[in-house]
Protein backbone atom coordinates (compact mmCIF):
# COMPACT_ATOMS: atom_id res chain seq x y z
CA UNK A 1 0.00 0.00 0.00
CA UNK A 2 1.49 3.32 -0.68
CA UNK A 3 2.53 5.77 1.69
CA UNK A 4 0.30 9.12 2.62
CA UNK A 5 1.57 12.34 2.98
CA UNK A 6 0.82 14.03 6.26
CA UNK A 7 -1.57 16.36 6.44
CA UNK A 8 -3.41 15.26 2.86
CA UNK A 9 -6.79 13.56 3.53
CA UNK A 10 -10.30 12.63 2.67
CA UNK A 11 -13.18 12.86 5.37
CA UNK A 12 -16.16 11.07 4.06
CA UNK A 13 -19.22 13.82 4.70
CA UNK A 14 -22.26 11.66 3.69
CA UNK A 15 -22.88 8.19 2.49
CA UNK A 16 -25.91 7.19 0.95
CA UNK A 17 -27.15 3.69 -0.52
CA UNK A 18 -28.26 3.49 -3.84
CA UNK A 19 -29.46 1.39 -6.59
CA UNK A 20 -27.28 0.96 -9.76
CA UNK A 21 -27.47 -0.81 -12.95
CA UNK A 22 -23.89 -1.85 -14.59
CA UNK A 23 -24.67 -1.81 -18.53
CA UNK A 24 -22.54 -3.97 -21.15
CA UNK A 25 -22.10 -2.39 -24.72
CA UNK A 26 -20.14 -2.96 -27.80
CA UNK A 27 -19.42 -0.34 -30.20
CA UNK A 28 -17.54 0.00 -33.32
CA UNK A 29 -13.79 1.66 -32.73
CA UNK A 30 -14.45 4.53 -34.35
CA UNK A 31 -17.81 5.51 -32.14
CA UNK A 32 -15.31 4.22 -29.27
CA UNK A 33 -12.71 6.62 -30.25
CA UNK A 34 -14.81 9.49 -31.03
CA UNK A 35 -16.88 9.09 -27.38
CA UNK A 36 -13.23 8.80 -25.72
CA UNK A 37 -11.86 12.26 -26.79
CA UNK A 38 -15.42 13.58 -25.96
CA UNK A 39 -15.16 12.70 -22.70
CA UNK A 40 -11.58 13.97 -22.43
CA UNK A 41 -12.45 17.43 -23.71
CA UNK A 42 -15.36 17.61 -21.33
CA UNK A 43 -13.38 16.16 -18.55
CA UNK A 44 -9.94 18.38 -18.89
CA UNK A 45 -13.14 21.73 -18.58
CA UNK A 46 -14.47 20.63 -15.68
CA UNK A 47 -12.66 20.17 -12.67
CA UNK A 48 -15.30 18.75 -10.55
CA UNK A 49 -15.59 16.10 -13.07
CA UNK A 50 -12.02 15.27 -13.33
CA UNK A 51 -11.67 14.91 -9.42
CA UNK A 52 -14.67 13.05 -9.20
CA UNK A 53 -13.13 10.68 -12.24
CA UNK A 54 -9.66 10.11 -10.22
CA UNK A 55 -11.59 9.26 -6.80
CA UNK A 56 -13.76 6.42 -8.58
CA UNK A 57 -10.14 5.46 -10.27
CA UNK A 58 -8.54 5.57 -6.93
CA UNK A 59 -11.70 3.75 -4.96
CA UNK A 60 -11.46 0.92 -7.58
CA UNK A 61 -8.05 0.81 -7.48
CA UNK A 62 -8.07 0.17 -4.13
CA UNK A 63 -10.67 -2.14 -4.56
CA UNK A 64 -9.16 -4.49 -6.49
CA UNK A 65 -5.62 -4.72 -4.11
CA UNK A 66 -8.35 -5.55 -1.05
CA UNK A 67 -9.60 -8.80 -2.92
């Protein structure tokens, strides 16, 4: 597990339960491609949105060295 600096945190406000559906779909590479930078341009505007894409990267991450 790697090493936290002091002083650099997350406190966990509010949890809530919810229900969530985990959808399967194949696309063509091109589509794939196209949707990718999308989401990259949106992503690099919006800070909220990139945070909130490296916590559910970090979470998983995580995840997966728990198992």
């Amino acid at each position: 597990m790697k090493k936290r600096k002091a002083g650099k945190y997350i406190d966990v406000v509010k949890t809530e339960e919810c229900k969530s559906v985990k959808i399967t779909v194949n696309v063509d590479d091109d589509l794939y491609e196209t949707l990718a930078e999308a989401g990259r341009q949106h992503i690099i505007k919006d800070k909220k949105a990139c945070f909130e894409y490296a916590l559910n990267k970090a979470l998983l991450e995580m995840l997966e060295e728990l198992k």
